[in-house]
C-alpha atoms as a PDB file:
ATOM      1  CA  UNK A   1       0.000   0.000   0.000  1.00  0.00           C
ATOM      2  CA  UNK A   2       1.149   3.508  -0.666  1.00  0.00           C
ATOM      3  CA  UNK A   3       1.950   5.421   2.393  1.00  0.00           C
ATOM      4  CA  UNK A   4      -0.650   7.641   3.771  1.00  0.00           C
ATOM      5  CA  UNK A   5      -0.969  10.977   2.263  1.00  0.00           C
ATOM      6  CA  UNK A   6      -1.814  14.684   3.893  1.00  0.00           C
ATOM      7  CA  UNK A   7      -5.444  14.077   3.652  1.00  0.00           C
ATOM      8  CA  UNK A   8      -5.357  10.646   6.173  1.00  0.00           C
ATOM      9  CA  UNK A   9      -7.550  11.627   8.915  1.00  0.00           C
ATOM     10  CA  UNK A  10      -5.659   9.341  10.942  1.00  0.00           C
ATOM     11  CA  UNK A  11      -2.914  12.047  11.649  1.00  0.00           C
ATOM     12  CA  UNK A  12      -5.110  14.845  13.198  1.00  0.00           C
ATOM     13  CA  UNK A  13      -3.443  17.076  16.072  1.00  0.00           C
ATOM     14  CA  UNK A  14      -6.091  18.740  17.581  1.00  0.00           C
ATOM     15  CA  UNK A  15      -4.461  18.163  21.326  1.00  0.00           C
ATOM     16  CA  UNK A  16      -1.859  20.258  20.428  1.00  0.00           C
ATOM     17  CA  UNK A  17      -0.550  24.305  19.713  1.00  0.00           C
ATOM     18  CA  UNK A  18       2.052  25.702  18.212  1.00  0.00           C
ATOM     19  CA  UNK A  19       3.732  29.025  18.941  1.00  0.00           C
ATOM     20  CA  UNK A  20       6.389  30.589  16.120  1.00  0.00           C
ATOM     21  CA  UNK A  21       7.822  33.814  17.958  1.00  0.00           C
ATOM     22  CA  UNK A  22       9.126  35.597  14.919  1.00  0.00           C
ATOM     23  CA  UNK A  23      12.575  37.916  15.565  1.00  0.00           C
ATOM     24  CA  UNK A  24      12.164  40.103  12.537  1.00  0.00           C
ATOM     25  CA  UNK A  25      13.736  43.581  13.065  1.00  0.00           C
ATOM     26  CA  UNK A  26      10.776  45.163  11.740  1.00  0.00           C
ATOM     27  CA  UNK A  27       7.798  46.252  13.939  1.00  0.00           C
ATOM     28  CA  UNK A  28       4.385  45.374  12.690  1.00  0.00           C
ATOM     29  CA  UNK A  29       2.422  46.037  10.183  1.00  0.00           C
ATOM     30  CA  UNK A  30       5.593  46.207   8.036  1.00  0.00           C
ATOM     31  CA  UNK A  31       5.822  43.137   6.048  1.00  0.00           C
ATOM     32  CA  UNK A  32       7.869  40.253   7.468  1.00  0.00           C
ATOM     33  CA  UNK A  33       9.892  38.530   5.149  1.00  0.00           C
ATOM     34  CA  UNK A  34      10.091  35.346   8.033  1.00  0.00           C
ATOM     35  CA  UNK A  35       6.319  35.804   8.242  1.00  0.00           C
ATOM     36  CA  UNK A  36       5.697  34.451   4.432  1.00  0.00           C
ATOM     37  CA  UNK A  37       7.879  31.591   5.775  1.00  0.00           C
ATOM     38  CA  UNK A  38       5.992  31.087   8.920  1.00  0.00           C
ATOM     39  CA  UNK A  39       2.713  31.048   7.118  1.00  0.00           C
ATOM     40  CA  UNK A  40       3.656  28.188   4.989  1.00  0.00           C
ATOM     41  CA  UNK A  41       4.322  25.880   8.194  1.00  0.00           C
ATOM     42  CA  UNK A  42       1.284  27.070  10.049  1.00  0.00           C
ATOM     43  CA  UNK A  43      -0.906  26.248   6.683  1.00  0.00           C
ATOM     44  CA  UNK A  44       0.622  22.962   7.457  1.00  0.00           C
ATOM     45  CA  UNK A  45       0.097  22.047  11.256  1.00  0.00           C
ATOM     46  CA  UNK A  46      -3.502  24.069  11.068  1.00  0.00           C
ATOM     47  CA  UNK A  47      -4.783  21.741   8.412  1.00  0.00           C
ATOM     48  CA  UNK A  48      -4.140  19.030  10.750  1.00  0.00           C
ATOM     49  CA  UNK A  49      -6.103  20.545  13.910  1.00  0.00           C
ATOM     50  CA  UNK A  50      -3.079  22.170  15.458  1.00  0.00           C
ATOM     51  CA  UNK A  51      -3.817  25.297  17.325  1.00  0.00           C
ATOM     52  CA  UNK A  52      -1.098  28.095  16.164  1.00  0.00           C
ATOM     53  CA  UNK A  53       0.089  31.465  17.812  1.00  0.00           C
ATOM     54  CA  UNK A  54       2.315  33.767  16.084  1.00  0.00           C
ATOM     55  CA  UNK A  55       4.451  36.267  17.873  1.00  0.00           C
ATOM     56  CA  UNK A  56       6.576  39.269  16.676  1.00  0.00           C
ATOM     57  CA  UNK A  57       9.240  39.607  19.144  1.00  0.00           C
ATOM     58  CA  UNK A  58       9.874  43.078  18.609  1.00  0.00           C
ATOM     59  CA  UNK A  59       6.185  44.501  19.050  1.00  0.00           C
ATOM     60  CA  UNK A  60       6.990  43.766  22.735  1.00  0.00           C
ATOM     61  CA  UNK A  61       9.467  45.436  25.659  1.00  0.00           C
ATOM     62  CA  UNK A  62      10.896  42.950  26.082  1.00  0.00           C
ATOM     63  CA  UNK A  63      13.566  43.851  28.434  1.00  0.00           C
ATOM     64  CA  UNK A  64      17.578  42.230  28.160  1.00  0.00           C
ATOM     65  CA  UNK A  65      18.944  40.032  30.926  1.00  0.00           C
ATOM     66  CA  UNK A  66      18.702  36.403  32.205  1.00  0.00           C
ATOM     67  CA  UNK A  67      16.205  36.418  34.687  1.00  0.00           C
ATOM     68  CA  UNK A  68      12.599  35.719  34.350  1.00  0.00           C
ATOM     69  CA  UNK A  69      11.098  39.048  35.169  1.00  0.00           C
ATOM     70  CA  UNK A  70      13.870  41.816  34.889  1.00  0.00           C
ATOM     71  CA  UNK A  71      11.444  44.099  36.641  1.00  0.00           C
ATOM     72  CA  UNK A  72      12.747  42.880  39.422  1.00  0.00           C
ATOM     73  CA  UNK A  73      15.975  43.761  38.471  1.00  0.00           C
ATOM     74  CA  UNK A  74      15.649  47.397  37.859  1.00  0.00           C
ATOM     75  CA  UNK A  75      13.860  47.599  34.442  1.00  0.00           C
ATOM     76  CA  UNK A  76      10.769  49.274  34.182  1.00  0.00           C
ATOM     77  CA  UNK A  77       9.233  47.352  31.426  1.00  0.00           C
ATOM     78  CA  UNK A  78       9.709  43.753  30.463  1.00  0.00           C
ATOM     79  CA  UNK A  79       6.811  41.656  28.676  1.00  0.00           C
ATOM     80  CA  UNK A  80       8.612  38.856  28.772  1.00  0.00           C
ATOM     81  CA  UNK A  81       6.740  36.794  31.713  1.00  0.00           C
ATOM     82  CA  UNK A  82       3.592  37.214  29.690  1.00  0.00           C
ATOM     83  CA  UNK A  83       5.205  35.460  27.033  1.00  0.00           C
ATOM     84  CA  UNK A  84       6.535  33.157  29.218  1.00  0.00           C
ATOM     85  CA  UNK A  85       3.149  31.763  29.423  1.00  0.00           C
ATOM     86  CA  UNK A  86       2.203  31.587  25.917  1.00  0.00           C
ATOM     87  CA  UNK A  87       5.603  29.753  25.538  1.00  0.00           C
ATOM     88  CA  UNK A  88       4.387  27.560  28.294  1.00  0.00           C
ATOM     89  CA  UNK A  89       1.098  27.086  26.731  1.00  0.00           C
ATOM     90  CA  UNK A  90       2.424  25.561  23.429  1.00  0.00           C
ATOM     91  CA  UNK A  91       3.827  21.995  22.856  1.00  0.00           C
ATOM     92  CA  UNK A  92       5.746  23.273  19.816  1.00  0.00           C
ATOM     93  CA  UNK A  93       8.275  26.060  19.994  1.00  0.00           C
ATOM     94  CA  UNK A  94       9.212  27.384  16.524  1.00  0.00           C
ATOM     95  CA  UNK A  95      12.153  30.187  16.600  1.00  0.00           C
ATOM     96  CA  UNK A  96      11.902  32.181  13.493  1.00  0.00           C
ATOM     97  CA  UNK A  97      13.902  35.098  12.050  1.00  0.00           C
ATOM     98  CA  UNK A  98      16.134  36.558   9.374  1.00  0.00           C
ATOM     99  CA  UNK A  99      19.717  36.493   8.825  1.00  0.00           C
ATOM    100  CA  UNK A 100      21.956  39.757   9.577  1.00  0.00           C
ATOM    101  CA  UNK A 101      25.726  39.197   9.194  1.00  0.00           C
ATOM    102  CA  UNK A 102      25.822  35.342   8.831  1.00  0.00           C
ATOM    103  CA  UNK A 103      24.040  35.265  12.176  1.00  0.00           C
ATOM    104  CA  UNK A 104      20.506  35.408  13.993  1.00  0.00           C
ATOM    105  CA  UNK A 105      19.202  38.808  14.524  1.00  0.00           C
ATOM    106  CA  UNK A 106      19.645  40.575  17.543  1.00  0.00           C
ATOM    107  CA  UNK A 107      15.887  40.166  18.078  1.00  0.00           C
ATOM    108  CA  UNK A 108      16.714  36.203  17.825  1.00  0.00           C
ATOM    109  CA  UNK A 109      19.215  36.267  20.294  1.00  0.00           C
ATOM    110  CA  UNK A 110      17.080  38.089  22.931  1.00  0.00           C
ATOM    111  CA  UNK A 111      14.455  35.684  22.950  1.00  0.00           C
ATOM    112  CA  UNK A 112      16.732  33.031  23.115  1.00  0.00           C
ATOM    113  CA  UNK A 113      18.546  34.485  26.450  1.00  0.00           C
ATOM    114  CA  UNK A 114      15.070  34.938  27.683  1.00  0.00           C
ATOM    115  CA  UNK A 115      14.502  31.522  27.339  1.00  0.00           C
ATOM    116  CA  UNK A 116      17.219  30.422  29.270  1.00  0.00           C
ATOM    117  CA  UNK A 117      16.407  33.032  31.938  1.00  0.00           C
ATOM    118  CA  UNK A 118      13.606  30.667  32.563  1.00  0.00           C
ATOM    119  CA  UNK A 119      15.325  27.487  31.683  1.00  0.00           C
ATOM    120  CA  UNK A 120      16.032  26.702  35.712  1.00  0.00           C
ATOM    121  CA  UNK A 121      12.343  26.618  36.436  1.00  0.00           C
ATOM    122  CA  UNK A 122      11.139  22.995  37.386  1.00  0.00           C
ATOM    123  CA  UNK A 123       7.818  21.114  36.100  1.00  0.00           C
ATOM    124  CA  UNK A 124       5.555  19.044  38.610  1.00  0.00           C
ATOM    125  CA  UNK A 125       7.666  16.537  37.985  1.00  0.00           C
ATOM    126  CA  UNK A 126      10.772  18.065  39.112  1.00  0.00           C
ATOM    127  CA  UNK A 127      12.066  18.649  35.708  1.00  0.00           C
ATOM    128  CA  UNK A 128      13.611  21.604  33.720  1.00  0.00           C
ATOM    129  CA  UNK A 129      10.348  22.954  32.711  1.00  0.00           C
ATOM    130  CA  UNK A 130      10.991  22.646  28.907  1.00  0.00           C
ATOM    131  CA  UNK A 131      10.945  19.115  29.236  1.00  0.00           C
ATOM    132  CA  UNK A 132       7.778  17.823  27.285  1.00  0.00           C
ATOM    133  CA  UNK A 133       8.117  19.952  24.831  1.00  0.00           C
ATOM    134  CA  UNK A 134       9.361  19.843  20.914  1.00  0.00           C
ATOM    135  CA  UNK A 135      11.761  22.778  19.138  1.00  0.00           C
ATOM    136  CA  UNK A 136      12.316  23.758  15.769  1.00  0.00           C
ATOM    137  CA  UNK A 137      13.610  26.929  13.518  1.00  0.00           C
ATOM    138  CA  UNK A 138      13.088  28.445  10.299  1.00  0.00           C
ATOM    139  CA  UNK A 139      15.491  31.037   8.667  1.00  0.00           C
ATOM    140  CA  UNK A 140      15.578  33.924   6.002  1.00  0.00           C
ATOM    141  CA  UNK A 141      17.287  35.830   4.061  1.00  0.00           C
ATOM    142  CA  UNK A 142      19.565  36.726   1.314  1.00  0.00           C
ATOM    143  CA  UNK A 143      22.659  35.703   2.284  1.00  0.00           C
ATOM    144  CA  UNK A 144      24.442  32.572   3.745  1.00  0.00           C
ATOM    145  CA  UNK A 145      23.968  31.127   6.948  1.00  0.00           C
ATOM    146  CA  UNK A 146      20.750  28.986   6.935  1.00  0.00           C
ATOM    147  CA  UNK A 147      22.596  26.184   8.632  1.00  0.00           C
ATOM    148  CA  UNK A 148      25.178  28.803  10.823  1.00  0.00           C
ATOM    149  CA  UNK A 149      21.427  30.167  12.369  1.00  0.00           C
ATOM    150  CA  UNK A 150      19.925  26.642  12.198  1.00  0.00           C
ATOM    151  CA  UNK A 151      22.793  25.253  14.212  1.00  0.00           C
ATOM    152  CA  UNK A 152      22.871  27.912  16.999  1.00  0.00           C
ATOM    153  CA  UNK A 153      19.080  27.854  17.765  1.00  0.00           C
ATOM    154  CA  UNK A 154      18.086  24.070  17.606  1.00  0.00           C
ATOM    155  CA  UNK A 155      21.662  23.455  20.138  1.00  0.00           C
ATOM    156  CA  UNK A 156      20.045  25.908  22.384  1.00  0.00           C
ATOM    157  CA  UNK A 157      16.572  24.571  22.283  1.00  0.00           C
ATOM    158  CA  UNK A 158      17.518  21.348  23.414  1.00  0.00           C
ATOM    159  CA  UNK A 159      20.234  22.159  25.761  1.00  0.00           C
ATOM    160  CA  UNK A 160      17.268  24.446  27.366  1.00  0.00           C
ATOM    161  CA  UNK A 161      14.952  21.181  27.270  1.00  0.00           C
ATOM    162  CA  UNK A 162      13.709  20.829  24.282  1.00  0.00           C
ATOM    163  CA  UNK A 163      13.291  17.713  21.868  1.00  0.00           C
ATOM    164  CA  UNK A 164      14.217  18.453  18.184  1.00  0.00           C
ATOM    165  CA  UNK A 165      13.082  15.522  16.053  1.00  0.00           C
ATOM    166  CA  UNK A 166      14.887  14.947  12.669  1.00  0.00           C
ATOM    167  CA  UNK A 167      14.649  17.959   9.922  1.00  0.00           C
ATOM    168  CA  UNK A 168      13.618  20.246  12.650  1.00  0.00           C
ATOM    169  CA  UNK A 169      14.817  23.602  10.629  1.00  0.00           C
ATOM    170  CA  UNK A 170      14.314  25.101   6.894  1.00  0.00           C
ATOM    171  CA  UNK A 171      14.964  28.129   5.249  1.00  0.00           C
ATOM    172  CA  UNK A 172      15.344  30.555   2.399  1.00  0.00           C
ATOM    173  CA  UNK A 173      18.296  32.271   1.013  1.00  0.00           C
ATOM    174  CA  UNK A 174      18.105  34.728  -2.073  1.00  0.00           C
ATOM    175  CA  UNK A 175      21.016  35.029  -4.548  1.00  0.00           C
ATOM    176  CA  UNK A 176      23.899  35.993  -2.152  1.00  0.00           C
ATOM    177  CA  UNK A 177      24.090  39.528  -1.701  1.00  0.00           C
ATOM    178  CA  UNK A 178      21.616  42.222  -1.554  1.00  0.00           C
ATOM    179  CA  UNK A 179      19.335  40.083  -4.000  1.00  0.00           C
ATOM    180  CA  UNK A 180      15.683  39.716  -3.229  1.00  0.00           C
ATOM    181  CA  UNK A 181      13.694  38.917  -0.287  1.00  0.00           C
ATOM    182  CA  UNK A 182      11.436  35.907   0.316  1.00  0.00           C
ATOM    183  CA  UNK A 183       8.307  37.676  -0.744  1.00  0.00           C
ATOM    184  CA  UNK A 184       9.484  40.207  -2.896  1.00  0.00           C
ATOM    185  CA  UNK A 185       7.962  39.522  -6.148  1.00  0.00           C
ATOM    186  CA  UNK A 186       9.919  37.301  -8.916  1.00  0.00           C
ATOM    187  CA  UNK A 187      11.959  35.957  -5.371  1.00  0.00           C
ATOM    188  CA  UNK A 188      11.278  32.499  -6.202  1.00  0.00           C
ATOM    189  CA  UNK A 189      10.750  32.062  -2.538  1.00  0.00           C
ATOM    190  CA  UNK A 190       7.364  30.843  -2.370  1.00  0.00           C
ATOM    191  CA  UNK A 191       7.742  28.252  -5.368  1.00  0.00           C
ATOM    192  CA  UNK A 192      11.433  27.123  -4.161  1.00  0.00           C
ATOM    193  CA  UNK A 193      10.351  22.676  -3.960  1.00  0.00           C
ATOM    194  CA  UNK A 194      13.672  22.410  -1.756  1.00  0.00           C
ATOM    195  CA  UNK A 195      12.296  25.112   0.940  1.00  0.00           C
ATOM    196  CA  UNK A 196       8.857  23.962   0.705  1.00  0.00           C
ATOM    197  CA  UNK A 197      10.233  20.572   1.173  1.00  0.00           C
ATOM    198  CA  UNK A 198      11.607  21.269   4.278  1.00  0.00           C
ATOM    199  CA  UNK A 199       9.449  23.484   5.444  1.00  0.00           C
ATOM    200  CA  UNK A 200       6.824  20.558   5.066  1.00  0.00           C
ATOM    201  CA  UNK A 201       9.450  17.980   7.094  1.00  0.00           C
ATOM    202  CA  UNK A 202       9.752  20.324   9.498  1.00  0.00           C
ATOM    203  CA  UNK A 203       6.196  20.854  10.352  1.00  0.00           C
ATOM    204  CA  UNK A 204       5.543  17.219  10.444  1.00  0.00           C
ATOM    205  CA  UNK A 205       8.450  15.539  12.711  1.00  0.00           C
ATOM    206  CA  UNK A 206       7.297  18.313  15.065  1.00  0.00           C
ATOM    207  CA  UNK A 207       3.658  17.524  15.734  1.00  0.00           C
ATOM    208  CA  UNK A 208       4.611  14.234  14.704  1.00  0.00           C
ATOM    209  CA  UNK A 209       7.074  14.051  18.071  1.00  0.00           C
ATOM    210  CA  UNK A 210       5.003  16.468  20.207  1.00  0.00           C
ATOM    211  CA  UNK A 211       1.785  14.110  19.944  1.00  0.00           C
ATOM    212  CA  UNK A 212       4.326  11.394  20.877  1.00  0.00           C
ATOM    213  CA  UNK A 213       5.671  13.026  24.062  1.00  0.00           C
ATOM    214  CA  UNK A 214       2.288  14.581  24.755  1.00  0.00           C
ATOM    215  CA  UNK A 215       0.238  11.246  24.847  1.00  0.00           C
ATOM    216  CA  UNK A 216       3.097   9.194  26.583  1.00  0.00           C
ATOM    217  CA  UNK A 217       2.830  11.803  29.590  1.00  0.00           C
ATOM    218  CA  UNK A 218       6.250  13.600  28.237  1.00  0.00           C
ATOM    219  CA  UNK A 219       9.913  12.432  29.019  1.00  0.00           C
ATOM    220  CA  UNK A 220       9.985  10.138  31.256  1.00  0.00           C
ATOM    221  CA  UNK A 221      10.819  11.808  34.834  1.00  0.00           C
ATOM    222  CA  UNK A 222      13.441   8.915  35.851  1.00  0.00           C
ATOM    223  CA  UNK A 223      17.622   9.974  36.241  1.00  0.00           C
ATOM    224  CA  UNK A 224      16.452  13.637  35.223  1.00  0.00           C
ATOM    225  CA  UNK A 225      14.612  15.196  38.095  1.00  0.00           C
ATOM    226  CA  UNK A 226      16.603  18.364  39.315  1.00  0.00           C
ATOM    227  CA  UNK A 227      14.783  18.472  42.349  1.00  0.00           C
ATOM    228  CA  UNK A 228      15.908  14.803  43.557  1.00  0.00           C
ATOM    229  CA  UNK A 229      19.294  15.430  42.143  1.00  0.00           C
ATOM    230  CA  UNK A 230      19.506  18.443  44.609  1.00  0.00           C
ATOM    231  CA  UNK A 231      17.878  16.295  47.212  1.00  0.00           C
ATOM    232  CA  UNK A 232      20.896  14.071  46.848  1.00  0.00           C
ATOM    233  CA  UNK A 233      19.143  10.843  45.167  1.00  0.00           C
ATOM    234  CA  UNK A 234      22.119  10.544  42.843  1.00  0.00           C
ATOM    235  CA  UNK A 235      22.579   6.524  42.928  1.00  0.00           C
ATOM    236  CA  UNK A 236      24.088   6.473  39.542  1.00  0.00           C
ATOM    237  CA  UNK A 237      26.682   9.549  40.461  1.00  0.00           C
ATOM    238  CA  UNK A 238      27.080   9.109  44.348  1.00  0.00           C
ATOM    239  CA  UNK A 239      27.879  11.994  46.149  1.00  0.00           C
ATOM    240  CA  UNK A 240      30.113  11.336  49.256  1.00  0.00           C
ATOM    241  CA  UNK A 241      28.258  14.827  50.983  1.00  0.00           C
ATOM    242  CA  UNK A 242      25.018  12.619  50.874  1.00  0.00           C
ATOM    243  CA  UNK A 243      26.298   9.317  52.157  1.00  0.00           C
END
């Protein structure tokens, strides 16, 4: 038999929501050139019942530092705990943004460090609360470094806690230089098979690996658990302190 196609009703996702927080430099309305990008994915998981957020980074204060509310650190403004939550809400975390200098935008990089701020937060299970969770990226722009940005942001998602499953980025890359955009017109952005491709990959492995973790309860909370590891319940790494 051939395999199942997009249209089996046997792969529906309605259990679970998707957030893409996209680190364009440019505040809204101005067109996104990592939104065009971010639509095509979100076509994808909404067709099969996934619930999907999208969030530009830099329509929010959201202030610099490492710590999960830096307005208790001496900033006035700093939206990132409500984000916090809608980051908490989703089972699928998609970092999005363009390429500046060979390298993730500075917009990028801020809600990554954000991220970690909260990365020492626990779950009811006494793991790192990103735990349960799946990560993936997609990149733009007209110059190299698809796989430079692709690199730096899925080896941060899952050192943070998250699970990337296979093919968990995709991008789009102009001629090299200050060539066109993604959705500028002629581009060949929007009809390019390899991004779609990808882009298509991408979307699947993730719900395909958040149902998974979702519907088995998560990662299993066994040799993980910072709380009993600070409790001292290290048989596999004994500690002479808790002898």
């Amino acid at each position: 038999m051939p395999p199942s196609g997009p249209s089996d009703d046997a792969y529906r996702f309605d259990d679970l929501r998707a957030l893409y927080v996209n680190c364009t430099l440019k505040r809204s309305p101005e067109v996104s050139n990592t939104e065009g990008l971010i639509d095509r994915s979100r076509a994808v998981m909404e067709e099969r019942g996934v619930g999907t957020e999208v969030v530009r980074a830099v329509d929010h204060d959201i202030a610099t530092g490492v710590w999960p509310d830096m307005r208790e650190h001496g900033w006035e403004l700093d939206a990132w705990p409500g984000l916090y939550e809608k980051v908490m809400a989703a089972d699928i975390l998609v970092l999005c943004g363009p390429i500046w200098l060979g390298d993730n935008s500075s917009v990028t990089k801020r809600v990554v460090e954000r991220l970690y701020a909260c990365s020492s937060i626990l779950n009811d299970k006494g793991q790192y609360a990103y735990y349960g969770r799946v990560g993936g990226c997609l990149i733009t722009g007209n110059e190299d470094g698809v796989k430079h940005c692709a690199m730096n942001l899925l080896y941060s998602l899952q050192h943070l806690g998250y699970t990337v499953p296979p093919q968990a980025d995709a991008g789009w890359i102009g001629e090299a230089g200050p060539g066109p955009s993604y959705l500028d017109p002629g581009s060949g952005g929007p009809e390019n098979n390899f991004t779609n491709r990808n882009t298509s990959f991408m979307a699947w492995n993730l719900m395909h690996l958040a149902a998974m973790l979702k519907r088995a309860g998560g990662i299993p909370a066994h040799g993980n658990q910072r709380s009993a590891w600070d409790a001292g319940c290290r048989a596999d790494a004994p500690n002479p302190e808790h002898r």
